[in-house]
Protein backbone atom coordinates (compact mmCIF):
# COMPACT_ATOMS: atom_id res chain seq x y z
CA UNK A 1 0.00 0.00 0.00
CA UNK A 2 1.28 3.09 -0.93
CA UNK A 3 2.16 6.39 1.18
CA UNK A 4 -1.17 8.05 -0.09
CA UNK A 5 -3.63 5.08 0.78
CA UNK A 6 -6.21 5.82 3.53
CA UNK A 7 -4.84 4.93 6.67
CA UNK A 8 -7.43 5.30 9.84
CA UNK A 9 -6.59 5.13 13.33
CA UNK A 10 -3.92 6.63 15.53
CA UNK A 11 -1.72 6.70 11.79
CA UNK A 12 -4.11 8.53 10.16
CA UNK A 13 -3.73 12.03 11.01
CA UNK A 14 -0.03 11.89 10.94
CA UNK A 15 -0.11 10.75 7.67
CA UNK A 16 -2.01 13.74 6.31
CA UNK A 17 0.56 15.67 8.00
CA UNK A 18 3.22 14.11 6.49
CA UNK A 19 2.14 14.02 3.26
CA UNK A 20 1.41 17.70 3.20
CA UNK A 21 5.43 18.08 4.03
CA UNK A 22 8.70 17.84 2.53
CA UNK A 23 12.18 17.42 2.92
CA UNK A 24 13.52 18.36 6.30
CA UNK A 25 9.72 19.01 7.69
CA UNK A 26 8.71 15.42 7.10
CA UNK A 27 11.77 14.80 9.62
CA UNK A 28 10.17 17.11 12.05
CA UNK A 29 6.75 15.49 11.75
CA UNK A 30 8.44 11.71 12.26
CA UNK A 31 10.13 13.09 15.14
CA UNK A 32 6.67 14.52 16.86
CA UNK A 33 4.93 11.39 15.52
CA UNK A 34 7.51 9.39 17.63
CA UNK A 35 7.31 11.56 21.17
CA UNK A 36 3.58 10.94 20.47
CA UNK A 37 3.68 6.90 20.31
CA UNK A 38 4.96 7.20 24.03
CA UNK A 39 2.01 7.68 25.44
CA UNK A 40 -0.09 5.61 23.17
CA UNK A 41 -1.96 3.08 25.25
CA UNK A 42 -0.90 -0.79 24.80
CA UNK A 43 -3.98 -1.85 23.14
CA UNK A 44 -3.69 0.89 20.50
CA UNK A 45 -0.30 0.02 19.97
CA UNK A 46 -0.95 -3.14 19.66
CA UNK A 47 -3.51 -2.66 16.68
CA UNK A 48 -1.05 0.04 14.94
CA UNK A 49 1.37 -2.88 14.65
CA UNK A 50 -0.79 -4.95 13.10
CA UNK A 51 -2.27 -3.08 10.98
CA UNK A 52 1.17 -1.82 10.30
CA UNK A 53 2.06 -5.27 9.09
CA UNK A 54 -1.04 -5.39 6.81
CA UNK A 55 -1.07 -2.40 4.91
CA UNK A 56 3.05 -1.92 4.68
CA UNK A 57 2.47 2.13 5.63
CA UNK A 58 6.03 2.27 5.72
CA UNK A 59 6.81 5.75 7.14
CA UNK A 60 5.56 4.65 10.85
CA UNK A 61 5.98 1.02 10.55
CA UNK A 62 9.74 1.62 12.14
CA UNK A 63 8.36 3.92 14.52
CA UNK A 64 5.89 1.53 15.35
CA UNK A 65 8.34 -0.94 15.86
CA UNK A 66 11.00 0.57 17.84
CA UNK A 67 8.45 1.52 20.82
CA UNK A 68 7.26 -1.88 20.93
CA UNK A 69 10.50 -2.56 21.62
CA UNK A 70 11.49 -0.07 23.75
CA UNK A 71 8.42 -1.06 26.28
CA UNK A 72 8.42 -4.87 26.12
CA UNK A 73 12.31 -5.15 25.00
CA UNK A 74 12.19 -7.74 22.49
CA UNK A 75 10.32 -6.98 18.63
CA UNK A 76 6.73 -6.64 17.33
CA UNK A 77 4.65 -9.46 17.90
CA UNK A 78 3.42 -11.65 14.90
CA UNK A 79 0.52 -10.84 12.82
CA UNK A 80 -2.27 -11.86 14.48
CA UNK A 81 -4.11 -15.61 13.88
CA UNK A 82 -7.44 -16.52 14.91
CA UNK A 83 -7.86 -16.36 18.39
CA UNK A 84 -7.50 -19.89 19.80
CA UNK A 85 -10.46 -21.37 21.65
CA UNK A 86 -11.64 -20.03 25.17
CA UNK A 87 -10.99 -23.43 26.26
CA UNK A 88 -7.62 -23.49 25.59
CA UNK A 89 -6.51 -20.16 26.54
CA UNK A 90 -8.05 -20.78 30.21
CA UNK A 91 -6.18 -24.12 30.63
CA UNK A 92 -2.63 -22.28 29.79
CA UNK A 93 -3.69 -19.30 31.84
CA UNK A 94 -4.44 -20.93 34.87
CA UNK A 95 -1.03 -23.77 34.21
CA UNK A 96 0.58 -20.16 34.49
CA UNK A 97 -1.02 -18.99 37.55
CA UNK A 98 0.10 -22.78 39.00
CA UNK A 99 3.74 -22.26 38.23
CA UNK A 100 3.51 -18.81 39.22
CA UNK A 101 2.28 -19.71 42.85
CA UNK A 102 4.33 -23.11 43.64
CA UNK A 103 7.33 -23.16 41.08
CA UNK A 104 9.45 -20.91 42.57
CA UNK A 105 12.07 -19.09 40.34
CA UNK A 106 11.78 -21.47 37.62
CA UNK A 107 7.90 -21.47 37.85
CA UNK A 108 7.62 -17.55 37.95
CA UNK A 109 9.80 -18.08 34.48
CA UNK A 110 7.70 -20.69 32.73
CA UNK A 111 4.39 -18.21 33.58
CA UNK A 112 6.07 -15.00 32.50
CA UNK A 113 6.92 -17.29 29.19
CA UNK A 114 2.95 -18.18 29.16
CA UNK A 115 1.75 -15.22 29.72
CA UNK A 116 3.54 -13.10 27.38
CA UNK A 117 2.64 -16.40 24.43
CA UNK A 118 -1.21 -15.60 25.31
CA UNK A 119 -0.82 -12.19 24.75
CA UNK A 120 0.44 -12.94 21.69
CA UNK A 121 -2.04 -15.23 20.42
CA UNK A 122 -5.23 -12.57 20.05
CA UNK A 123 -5.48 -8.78 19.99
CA UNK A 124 -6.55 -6.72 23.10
CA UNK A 125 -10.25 -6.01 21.21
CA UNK A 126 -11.19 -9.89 20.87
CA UNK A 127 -11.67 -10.08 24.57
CA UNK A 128 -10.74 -6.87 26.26
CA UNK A 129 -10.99 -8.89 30.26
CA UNK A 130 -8.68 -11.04 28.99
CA UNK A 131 -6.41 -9.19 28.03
CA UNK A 132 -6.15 -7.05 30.99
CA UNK A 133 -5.99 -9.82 33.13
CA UNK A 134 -3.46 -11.69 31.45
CA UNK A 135 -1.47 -8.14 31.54
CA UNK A 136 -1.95 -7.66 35.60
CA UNK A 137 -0.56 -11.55 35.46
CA UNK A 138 2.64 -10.38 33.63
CA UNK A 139 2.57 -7.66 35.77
CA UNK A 140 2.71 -9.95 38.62
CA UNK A 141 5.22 -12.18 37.56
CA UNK A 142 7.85 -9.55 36.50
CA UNK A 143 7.21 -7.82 39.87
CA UNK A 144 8.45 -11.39 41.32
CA UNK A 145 11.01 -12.22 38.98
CA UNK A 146 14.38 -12.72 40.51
CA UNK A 147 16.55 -13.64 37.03
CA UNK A 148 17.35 -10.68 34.91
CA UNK A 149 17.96 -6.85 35.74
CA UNK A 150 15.98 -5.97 38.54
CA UNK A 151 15.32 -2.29 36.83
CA UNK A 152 14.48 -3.59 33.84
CA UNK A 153 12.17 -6.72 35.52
CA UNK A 154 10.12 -3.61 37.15
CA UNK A 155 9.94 -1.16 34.12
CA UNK A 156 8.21 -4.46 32.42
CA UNK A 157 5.90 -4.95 35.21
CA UNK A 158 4.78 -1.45 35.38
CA UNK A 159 4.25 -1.22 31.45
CA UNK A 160 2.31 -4.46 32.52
CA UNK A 161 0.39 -2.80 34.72
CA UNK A 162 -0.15 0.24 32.81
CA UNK A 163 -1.73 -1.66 30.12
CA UNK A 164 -4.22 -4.12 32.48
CA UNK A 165 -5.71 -0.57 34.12
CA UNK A 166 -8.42 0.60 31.24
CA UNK A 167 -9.46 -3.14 31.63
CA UNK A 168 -9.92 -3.39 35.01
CA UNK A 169 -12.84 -2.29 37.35
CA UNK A 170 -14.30 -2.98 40.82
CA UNK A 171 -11.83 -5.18 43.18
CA UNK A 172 -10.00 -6.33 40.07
CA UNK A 173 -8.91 -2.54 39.79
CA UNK A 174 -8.20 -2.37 42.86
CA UNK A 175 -5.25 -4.96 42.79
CA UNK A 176 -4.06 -3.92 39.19
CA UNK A 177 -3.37 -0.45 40.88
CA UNK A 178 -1.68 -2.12 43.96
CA UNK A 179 0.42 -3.89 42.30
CA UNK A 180 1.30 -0.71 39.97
CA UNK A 181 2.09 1.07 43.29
CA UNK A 182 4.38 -2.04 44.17
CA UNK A 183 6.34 -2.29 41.04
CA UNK A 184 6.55 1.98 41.56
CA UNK A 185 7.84 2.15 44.80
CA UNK A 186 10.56 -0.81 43.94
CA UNK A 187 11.54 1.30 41.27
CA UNK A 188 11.93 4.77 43.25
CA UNK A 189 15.21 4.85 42.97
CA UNK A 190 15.65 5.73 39.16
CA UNK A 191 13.23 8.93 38.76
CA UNK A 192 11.93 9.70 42.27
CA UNK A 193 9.93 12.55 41.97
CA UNK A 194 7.78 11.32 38.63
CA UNK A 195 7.77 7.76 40.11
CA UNK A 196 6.05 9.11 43.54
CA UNK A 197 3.61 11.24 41.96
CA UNK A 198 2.49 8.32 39.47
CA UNK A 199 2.12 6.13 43.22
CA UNK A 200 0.43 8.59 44.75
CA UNK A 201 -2.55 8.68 42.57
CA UNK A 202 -2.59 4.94 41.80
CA UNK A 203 -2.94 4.63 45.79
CA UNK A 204 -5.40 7.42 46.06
CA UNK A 205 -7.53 5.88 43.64
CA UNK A 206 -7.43 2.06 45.18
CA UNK A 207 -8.54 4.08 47.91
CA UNK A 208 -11.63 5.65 46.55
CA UNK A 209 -12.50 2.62 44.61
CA UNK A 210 -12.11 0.75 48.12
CA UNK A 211 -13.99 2.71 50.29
CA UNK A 212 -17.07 1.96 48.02
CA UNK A 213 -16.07 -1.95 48.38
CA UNK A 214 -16.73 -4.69 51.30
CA UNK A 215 -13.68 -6.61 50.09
CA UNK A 216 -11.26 -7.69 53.15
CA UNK A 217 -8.39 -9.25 50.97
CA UNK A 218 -8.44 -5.84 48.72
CA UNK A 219 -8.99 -3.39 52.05
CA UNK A 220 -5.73 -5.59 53.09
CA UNK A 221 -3.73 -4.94 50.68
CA UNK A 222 -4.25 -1.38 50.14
CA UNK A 223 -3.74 -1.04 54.32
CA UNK A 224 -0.35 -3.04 53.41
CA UNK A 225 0.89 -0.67 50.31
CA UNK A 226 0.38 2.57 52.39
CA UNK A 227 2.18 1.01 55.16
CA UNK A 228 5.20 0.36 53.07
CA UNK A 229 4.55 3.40 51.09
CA UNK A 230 4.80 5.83 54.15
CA UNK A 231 7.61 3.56 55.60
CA UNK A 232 9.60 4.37 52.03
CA UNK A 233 8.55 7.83 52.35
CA UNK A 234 10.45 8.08 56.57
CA UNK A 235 7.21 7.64 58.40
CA UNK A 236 8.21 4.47 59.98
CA UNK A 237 5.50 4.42 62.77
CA UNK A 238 3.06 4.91 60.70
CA UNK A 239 3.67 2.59 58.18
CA UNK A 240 4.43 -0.21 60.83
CA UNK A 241 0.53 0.24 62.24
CA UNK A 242 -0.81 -0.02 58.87
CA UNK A 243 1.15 -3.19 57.62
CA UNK A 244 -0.09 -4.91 61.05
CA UNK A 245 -3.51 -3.30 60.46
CA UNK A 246 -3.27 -5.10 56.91
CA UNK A 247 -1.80 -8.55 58.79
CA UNK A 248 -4.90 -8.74 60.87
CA UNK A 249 -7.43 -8.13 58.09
CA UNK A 250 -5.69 -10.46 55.69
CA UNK A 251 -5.75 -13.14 58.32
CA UNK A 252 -9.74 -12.80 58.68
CA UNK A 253 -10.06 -12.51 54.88
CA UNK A 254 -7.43 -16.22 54.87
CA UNK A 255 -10.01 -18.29 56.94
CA UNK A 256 -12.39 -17.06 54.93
CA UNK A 257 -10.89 -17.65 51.36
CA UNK A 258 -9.65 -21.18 53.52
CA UNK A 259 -12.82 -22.38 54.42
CA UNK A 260 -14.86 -21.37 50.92
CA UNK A 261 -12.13 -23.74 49.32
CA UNK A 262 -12.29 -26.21 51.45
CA UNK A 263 -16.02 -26.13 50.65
CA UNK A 264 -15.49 -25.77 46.97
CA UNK A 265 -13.10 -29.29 47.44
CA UNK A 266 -15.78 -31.39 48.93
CA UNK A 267 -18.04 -30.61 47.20
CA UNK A 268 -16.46 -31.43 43.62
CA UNK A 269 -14.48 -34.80 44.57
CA UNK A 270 -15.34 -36.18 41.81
CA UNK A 271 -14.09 -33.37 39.61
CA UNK A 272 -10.23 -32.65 40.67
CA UNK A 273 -9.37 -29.36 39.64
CA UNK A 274 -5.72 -30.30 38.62
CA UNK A 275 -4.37 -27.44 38.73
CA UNK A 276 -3.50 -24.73 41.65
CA UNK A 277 -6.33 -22.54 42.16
CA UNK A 278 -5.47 -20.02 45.32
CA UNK A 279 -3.07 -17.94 42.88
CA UNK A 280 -6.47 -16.28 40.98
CA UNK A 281 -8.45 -16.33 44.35
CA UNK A 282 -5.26 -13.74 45.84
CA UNK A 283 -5.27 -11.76 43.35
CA UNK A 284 -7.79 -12.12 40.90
CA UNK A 285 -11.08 -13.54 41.35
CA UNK A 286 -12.16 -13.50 37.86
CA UNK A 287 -9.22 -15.73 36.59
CA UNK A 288 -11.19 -18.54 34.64
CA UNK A 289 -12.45 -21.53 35.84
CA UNK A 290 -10.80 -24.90 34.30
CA UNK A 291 -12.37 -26.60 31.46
CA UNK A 292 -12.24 -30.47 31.23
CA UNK A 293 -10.16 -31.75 27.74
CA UNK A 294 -8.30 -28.24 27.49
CA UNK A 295 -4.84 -28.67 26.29
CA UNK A 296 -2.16 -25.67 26.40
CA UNK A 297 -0.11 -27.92 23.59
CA UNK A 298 -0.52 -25.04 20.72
CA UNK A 299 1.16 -22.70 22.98
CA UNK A 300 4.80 -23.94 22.54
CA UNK A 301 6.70 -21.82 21.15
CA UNK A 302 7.21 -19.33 24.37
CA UNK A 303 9.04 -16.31 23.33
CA UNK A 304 11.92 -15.72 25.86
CA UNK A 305 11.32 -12.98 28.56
């Protein structure tokens, strides 16, 4: 497709800039275009890349490419294929979540792999829940992750993160932002004034969407975040209350979460879940349940994290 085709979407109006332009100007726009791409979300991205592959607009394909690389650090995914069946994607999601929660640092590697494959396999508009789960997962998992650069491990978490929230709502929300503030105040070190502001209003809006919630194991972990936020910040005292503020309410909202699954087990004996199953009830409630005669055996190419 040529320079001159119709191009819609986040391409579109800087190609009708740059194809009003010439010579050193068209550097000018390419240069805007790129500062621009920065704060385009994840989904959009995402789509621009494809699309990108489709049509061959060349002037922004490089662009395109380039911050794709410079938030996940390896290159553009693959042109999308059909979305593989629900079934399927639920049994390697919640394999994932199982290594995740009892393989240590070679499980938290395998789900990273898994996690990153899924995202892979559909775009963010086929199923938008999905996707932002699967991104707070990734999130998750870098946030953990011992191998690597710790810096970079926590600038992939956050982009994680970044890209779950317009996904997210109620409780699910809630923990998305949490676990942004996490990854944020891990990272203070490199840029600590931009880093705290961007943690301050993640935490003051878990707050506000908590307050309007009767959810112990969220209310806990916000209680838990401030505490280590204001300990961070030199408030010692203060954070200390709130972390064992948090370590009393997350041992009410345990039993509780303890004896539902104990309930769940007895009652489906017949029907092993066979995989782990506390991972999604921590942190995300609406992880998917497992489907009987789901294989994750299409998802084995992992690309290396």
């Amino acid at each position: 497709m040529s320079e001159e085709a119709n191009h819609d979407g986040w391409s579109g109006p800087w190609l009708k800039r740059l194809q009003s332009t010439a010579g050193d100007e068209r550097q000018v726009v390419l240069a805007q275009a790129a500062v621009a791409l920065e704060t385009l979300p994840e989904d959009l991205l995402y789509e621009e890349l494809q699309r990108s592959a489709a049509d061959g607009v060349a002037p922004f394909g490089d662009l395109l490419r380039k911050e794709w690389c410079r938030r996940h650090g390896t290159g553009p995914p693959a042109p999308a294929a059909p979305m593989p069946p629900a079934a399927d994607l639920d049994a390697a999601e919640l394999e994932a979540l199982s290594h995740a929660e009892h393989g240590g640092t070679e499980g938290l590697e395998t789900a990273a792999r898994i996690f990153q494959s899924l995202l892979g396999s559909f775009s963010p508009g086929e199923d938008p829940p999905r996707w932002a789960r699967l991104q707070h997962q990734l999130g998750e998992s870098f946030t953990q992750r011992n191998r690597g650069a710790r810096a970079q491990n926590l600038e992939r978490a956050i982009q994680a993160f970044r890209a779950a929230r317009p996904g997210r709502s109620g409780v699910q929300l809630v923990f998305t932002l949490l676990g942004l503030c996490q990854a944020l105040r891990q990272r203070m070190a490199d840029d600590p004034d931009a880093t705290r502001r961007e943690r301050d209003a993640a935490l003051a809006e878990a707050q506000r969407l908590t307050d309007g919630l009767k959810n112990s194991a969220a209310t806990a972990r916000l209680w838990y975040e401030q505490g280590l936020g204001l300990a961070h910040d030199g408030d010692l005292e203060g954070g200390l209350q709130l972390i064992r503020r948090s370590g009393r309410r997350r041992s009410c909202a345990g039993s509780r979460v303890r004896i539902q699954r104990g309930a769940r087990r007895r009652s489906r004996r017949s029907k092993p879940l066979g995989v782990a199953r506390s991972a999604s009830i921590q942190f995300d409630s609406h992880a998917p349940a497992p489907s009987s005669g789901s294989s994750v055996s299409q998802f084995p190419s992992l690309t290396s994290s």
